[in-house]
N, C-alpha and C. Protein backbone atom coordinates (compact mmCIF):
# COMPACT_ATOMS: atom_id res chain seq x y z
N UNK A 1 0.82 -1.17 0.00
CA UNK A 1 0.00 0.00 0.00
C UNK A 1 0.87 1.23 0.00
N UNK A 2 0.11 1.68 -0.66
CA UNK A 2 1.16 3.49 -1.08
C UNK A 2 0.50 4.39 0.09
N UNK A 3 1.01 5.24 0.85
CA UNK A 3 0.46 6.20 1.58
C UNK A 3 0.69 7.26 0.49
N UNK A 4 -0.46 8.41 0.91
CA UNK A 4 -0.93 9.28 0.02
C UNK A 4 0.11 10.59 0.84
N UNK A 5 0.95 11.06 -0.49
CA UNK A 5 1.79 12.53 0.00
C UNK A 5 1.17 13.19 -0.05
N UNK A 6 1.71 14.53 0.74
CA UNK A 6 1.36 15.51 1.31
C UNK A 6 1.80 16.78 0.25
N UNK A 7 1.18 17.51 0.46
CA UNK A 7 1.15 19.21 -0.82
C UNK A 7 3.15 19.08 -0.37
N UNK A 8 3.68 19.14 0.99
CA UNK A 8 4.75 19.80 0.79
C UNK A 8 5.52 18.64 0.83
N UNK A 9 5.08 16.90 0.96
CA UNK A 9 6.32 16.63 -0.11
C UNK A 9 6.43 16.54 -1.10
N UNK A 10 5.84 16.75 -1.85
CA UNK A 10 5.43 16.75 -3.05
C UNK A 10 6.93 18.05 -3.46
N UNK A 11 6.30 19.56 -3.11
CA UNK A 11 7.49 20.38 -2.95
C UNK A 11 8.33 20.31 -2.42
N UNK A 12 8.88 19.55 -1.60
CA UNK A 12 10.12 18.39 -0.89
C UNK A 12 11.02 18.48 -2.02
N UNK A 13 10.12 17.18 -2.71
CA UNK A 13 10.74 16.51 -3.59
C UNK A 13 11.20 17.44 -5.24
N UNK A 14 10.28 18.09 -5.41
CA UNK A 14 10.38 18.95 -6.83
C UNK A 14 11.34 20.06 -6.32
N UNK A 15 11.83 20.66 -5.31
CA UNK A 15 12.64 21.12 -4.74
C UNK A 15 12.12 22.77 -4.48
N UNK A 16 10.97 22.62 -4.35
CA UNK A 16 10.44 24.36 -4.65
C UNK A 16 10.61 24.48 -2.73
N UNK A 17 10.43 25.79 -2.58
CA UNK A 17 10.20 26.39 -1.08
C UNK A 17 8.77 26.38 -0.40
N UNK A 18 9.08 26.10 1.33
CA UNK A 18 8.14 26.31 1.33
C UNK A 18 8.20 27.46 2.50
N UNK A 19 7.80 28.26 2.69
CA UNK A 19 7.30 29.42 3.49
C UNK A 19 8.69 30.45 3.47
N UNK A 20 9.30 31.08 4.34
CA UNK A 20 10.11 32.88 4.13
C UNK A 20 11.66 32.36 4.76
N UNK A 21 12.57 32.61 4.17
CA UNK A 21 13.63 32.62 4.69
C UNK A 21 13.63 33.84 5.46
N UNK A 22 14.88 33.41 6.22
CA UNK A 22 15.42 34.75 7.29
C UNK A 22 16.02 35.91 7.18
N UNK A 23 16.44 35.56 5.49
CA UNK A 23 16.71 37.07 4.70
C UNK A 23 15.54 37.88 4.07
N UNK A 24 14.70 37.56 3.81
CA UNK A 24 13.46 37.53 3.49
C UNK A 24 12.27 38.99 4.99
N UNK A 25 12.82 37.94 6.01
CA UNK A 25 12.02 38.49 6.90
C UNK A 25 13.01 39.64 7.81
N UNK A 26 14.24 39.33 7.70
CA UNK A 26 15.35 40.74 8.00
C UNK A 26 14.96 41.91 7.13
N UNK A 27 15.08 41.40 5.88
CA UNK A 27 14.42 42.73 4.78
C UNK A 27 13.08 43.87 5.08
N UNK A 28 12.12 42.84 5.48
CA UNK A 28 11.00 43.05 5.80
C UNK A 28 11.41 44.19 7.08
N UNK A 29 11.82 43.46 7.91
CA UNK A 29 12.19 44.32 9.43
C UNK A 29 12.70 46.02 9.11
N UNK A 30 13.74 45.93 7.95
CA UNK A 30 14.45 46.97 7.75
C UNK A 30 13.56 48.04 7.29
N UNK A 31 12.59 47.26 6.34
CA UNK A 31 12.05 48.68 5.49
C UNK A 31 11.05 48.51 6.26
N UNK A 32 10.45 48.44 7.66
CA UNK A 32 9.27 48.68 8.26
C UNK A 32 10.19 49.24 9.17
N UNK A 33 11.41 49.26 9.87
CA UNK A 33 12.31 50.22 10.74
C UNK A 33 12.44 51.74 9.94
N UNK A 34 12.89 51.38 8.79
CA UNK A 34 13.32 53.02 8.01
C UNK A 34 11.85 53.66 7.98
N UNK A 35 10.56 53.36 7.81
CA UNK A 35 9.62 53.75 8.02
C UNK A 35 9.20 54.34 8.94
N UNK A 36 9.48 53.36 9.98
CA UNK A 36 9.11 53.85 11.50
C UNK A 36 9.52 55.27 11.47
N UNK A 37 10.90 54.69 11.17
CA UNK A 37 11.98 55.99 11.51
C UNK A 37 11.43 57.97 10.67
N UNK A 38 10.87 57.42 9.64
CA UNK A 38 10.26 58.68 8.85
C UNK A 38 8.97 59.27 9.52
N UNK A 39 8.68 58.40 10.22
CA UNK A 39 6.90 59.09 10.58
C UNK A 39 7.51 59.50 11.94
N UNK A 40 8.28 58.74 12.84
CA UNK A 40 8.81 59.73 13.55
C UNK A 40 9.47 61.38 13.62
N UNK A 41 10.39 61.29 12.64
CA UNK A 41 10.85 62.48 12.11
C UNK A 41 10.18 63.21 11.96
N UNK A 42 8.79 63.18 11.14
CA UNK A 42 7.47 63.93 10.91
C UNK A 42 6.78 64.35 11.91
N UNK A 43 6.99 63.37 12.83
CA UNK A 43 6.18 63.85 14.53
C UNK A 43 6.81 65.10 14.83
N UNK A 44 8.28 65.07 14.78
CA UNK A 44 8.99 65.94 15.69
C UNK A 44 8.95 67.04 15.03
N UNK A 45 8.83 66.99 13.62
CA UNK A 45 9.20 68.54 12.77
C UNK A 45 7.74 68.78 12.85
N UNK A 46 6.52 68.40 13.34
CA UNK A 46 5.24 69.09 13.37
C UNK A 46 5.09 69.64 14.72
N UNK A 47 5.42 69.02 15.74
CA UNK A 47 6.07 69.26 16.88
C UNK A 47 6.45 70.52 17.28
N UNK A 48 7.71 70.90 16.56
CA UNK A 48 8.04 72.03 16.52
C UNK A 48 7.76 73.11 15.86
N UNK A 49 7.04 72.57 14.78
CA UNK A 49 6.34 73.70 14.44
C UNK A 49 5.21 74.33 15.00
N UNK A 50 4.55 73.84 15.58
CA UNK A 50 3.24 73.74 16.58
C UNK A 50 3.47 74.92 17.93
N UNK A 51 4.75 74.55 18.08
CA UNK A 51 5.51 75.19 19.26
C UNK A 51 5.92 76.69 18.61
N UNK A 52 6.65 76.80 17.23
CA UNK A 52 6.54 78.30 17.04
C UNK A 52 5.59 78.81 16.85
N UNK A 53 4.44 77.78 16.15
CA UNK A 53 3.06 78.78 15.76
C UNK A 53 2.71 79.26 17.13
N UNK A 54 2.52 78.63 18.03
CA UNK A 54 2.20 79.10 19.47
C UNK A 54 3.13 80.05 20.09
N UNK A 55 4.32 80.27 20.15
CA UNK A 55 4.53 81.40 20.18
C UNK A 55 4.71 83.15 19.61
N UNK A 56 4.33 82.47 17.78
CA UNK A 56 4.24 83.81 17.08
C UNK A 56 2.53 84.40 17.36
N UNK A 57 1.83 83.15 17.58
CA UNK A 57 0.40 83.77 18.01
C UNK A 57 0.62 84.23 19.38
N UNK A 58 1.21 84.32 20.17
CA UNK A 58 1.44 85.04 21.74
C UNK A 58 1.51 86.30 21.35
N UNK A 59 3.00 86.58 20.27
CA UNK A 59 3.45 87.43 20.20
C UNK A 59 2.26 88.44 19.83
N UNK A 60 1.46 87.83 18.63
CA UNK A 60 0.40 88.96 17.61
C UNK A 60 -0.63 89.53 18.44
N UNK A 61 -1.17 88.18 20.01
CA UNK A 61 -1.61 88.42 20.86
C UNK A 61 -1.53 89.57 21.88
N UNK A 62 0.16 89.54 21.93
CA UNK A 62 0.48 90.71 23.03
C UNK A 62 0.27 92.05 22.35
N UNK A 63 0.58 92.09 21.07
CA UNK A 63 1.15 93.90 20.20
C UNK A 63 -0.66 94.21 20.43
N UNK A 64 -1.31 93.11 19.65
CA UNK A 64 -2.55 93.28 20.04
C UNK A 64 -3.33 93.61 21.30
N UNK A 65 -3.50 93.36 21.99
CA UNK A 65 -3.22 93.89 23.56
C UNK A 65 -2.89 95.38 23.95
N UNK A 66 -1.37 95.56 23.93
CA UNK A 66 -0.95 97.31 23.77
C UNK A 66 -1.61 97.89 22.78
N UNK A 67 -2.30 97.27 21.83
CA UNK A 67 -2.83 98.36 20.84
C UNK A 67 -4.10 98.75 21.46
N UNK A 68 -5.15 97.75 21.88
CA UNK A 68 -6.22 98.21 22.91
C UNK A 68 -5.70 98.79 23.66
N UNK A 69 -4.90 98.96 24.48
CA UNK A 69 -4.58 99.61 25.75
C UNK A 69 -4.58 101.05 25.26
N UNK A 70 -4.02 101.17 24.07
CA UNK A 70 -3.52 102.58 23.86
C UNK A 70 -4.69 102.97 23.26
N UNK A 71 -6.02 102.37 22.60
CA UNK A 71 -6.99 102.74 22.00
C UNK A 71 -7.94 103.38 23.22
N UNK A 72 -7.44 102.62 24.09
CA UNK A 72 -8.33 102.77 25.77
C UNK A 72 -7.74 103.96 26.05
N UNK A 73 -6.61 104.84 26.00
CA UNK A 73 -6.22 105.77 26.54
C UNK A 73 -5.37 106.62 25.35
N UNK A 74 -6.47 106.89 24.24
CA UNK A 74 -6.11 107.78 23.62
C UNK A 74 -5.47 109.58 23.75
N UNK A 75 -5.69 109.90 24.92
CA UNK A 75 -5.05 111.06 25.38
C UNK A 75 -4.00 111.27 25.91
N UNK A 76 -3.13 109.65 25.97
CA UNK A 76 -1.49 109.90 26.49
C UNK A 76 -0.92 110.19 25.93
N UNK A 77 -0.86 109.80 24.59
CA UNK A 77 0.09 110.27 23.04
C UNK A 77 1.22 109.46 23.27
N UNK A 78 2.62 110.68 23.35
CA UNK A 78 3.81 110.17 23.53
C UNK A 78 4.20 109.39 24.85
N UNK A 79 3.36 109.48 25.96
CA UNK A 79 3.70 108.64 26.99
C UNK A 79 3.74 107.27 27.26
N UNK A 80 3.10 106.34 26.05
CA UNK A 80 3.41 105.31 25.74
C UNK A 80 4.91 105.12 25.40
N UNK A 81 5.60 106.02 24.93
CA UNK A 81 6.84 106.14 24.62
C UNK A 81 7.76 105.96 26.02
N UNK A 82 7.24 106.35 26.96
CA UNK A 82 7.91 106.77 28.28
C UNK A 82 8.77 105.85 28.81
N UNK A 83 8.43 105.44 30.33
CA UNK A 83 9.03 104.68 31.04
C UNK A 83 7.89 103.95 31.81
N UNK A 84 8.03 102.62 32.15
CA UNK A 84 6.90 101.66 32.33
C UNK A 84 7.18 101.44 33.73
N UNK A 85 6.15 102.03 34.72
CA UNK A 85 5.71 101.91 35.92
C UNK A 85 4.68 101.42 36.26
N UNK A 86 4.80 100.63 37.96
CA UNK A 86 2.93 100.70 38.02
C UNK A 86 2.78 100.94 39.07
N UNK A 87 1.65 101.92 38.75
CA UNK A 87 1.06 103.15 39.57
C UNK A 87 0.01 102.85 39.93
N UNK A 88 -0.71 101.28 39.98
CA UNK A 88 -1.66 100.44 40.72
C UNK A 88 -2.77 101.44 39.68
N UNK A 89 -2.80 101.37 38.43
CA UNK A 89 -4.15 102.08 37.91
C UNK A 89 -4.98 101.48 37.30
N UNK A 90 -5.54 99.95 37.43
CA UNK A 90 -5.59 99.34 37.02
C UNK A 90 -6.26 97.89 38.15
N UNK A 91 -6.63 96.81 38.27
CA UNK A 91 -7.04 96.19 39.46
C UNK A 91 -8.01 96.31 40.48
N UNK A 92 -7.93 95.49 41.37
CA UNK A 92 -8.75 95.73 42.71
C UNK A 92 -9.28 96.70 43.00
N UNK A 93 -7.86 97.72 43.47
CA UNK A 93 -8.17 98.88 43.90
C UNK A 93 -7.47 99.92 43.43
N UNK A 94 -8.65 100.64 41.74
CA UNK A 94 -7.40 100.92 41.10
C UNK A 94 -6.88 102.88 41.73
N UNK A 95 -5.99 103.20 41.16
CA UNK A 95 -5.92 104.07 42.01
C UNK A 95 -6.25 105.82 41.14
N UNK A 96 -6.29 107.04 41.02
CA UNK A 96 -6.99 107.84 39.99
C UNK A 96 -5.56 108.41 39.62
N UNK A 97 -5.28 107.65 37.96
CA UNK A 97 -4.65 107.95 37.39
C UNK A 97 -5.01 109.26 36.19
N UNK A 98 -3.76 109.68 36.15
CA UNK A 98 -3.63 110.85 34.66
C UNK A 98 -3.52 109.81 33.56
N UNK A 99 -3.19 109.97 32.32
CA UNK A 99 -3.31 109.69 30.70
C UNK A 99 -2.05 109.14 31.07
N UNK A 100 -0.56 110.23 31.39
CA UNK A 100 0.65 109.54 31.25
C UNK A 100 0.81 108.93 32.14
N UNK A 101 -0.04 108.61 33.65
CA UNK A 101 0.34 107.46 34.60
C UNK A 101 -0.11 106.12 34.62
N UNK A 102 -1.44 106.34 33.51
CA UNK A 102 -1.95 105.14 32.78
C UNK A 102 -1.53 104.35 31.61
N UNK A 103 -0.74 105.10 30.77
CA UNK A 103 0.43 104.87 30.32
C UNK A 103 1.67 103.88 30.53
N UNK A 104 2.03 104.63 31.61
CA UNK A 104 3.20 104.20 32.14
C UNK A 104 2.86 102.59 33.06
N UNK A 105 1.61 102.50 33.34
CA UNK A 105 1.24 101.41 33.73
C UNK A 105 0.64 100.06 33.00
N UNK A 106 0.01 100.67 32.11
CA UNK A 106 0.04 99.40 31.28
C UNK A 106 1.28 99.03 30.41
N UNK A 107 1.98 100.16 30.09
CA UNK A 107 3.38 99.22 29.43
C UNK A 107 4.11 98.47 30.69
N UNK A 108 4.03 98.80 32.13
CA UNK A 108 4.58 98.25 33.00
C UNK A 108 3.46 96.36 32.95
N UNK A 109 2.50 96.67 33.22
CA UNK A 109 1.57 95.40 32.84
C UNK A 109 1.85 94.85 31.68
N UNK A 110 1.99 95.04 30.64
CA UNK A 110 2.10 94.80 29.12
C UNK A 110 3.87 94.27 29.56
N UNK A 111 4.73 94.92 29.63
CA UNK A 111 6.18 93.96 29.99
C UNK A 111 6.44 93.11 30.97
N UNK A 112 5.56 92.90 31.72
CA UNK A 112 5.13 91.54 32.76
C UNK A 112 4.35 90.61 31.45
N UNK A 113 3.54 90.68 31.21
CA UNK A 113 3.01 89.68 30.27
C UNK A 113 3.75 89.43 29.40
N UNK A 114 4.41 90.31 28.91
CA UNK A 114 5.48 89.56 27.72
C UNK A 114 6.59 88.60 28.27
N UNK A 115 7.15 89.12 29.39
CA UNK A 115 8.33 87.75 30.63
C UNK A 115 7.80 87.08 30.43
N UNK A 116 6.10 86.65 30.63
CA UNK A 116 5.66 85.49 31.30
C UNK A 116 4.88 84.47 30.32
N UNK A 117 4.74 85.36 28.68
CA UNK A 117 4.11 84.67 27.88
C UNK A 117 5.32 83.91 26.68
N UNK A 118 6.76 84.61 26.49
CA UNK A 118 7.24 84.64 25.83
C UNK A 118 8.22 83.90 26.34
N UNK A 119 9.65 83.24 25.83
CA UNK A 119 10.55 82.36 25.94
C UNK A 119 11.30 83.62 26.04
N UNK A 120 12.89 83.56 27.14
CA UNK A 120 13.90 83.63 26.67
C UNK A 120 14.86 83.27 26.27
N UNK A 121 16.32 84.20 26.01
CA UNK A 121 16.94 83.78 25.00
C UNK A 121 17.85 82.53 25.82
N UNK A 122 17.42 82.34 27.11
CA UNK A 122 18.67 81.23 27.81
C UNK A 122 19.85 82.24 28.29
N UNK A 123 20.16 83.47 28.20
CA UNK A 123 21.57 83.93 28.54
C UNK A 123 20.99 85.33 29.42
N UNK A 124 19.45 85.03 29.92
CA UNK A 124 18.88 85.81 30.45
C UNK A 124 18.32 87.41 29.86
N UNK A 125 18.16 87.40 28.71
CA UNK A 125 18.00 88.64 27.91
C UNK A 125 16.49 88.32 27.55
N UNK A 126 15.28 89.13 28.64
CA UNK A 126 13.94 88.48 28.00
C UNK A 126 13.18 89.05 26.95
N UNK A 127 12.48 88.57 26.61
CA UNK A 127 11.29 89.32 25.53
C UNK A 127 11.68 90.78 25.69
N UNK A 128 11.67 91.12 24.45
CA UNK A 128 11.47 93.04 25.05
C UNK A 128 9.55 93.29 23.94
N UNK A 129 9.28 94.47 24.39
CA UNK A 129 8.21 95.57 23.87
C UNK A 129 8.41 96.49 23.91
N UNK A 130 8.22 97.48 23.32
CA UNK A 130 8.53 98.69 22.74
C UNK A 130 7.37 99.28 21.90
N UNK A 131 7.52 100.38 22.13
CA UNK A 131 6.20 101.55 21.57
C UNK A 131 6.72 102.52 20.82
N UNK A 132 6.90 102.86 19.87
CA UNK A 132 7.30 104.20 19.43
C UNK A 132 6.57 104.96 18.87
N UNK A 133 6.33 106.02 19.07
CA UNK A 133 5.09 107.28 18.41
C UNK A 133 5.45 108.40 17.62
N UNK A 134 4.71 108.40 16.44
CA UNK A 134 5.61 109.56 15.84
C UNK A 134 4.19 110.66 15.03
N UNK A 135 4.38 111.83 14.90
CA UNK A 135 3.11 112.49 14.41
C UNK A 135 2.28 113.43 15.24
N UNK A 136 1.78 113.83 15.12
CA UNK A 136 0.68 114.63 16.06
C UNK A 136 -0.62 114.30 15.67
N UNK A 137 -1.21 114.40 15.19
CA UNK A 137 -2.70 113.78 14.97
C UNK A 137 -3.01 113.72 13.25
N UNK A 138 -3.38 112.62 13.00
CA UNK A 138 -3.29 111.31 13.58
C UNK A 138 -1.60 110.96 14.13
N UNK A 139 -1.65 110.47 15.63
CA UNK A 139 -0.59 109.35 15.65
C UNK A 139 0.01 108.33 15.48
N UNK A 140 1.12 107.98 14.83
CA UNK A 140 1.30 106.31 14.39
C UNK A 140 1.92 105.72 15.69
N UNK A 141 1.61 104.98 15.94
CA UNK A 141 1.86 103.95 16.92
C UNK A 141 2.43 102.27 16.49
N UNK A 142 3.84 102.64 17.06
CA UNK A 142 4.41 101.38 16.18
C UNK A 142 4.39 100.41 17.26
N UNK A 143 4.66 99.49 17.20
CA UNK A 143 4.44 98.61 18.55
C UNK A 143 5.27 96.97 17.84
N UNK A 144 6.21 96.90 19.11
CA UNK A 144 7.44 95.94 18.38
C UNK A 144 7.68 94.84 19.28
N UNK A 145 7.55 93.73 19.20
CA UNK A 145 7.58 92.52 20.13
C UNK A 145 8.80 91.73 19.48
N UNK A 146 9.82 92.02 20.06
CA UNK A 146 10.75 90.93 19.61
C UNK A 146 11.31 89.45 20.79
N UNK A 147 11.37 88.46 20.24
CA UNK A 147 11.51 87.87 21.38
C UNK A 147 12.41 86.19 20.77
N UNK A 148 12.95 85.55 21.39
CA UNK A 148 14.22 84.65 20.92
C UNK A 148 13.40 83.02 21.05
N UNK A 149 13.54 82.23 19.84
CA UNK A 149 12.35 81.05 19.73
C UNK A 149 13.84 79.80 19.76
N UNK A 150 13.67 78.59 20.58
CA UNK A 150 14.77 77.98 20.57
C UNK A 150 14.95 77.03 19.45
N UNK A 151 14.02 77.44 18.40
CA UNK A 151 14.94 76.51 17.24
C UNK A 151 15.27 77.43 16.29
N UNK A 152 15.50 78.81 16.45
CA UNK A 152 15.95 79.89 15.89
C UNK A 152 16.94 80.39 16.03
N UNK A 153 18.07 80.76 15.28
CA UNK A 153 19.22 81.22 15.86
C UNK A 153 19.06 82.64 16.08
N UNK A 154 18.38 83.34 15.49
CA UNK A 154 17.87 84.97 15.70
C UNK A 154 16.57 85.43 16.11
N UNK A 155 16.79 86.31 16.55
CA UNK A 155 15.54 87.11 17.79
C UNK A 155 14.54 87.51 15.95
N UNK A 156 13.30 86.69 16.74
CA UNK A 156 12.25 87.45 16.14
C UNK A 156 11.22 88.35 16.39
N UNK A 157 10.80 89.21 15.14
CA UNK A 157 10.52 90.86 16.10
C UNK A 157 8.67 90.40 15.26
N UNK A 158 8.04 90.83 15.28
CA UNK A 158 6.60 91.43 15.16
C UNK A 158 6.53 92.75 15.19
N UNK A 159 5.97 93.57 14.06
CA UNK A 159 5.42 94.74 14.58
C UNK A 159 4.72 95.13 13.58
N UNK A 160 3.36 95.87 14.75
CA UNK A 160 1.79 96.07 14.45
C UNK A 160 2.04 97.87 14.78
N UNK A 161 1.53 98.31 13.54
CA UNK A 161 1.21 99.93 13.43
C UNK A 161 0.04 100.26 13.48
N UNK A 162 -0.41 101.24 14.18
CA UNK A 162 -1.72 101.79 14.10
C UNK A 162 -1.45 102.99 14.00
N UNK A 163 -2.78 103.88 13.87
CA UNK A 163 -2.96 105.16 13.97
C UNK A 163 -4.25 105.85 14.92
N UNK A 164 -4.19 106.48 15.26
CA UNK A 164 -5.23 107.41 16.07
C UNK A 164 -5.23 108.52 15.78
């Protein structure tokens, strides 16, 4: 009596293969590693981009900001230009400010929010803001946010002009 072969001796015998060599499945490994490896890469460069968009929207956020402020206190003029104090005019209990002491207090408020919204450069040099006014009526009101992003090698500035 003959016993009945099987599909793979059959390919035994005719000498064909049956299932993946180990070069076969190393190959496989490699180009599903170099893959890996690309969609990772893609993580990280969206990553970081995500991270500057979020800080150039701070930035457009803040100029935006001083520009209300100064729309709010259209009768300081050049004292936005000044020197940034705070003269408590503003808060809880705010206290009865003039044009240039209201001024001088929201750029003092306005350069606290920029420390605290913005990155520095690491060598302790923080965000700056700046106002400059030029004209008599209408006034232009330049308004300049520069501030240092860590996958940047140079300080980037923003600046929003208005007029009144």
């Amino acid at each position: 009596m003959r016993a009945t072969t099987t599909n793979e001796e059959k390919a035994r015998r005719s000498g064909a293969q049956c299932g993946f060599s180990i070069v076969e499945v190393l190959v496989a490994l490699v180009v599903l590693a170099v893959g890996m490896l690309g969609i990772a890469g893609l993580y990280v460069t969206s990553l970081q981009a995500s991270g500057s968009a979020l800080l150039r929207m701070q930035a457009v956020n803040l100029a935006g900001d001083m520009a209300d402020r100064i729309r709010a206190n259209p009768n300081a003029g050049l004292a936005y230009e000044g020197t940034a104090a705070n003269n408590n005019c503003a808060g809880a209990a705010p206290a009865t400010c003039s044009a240039p002491q209201m001024a001088a207090d929201d750029l003092w408020r306005w350069r606290v929010q920029l420390a605290g919204a913005l990155p520095d450069d690491g060598d302790g040099a923080t965000p700056q803001g700046i106002v400059a006014v030029t004209g008599a009526a209408p006034r232009t009101y330049t308004i300049t946010v520069t501030w240092v992003e860590p996958t940047e090698p140079d300080p980037l500035t923003y600046v929003l002009r208005m007029q009144i």
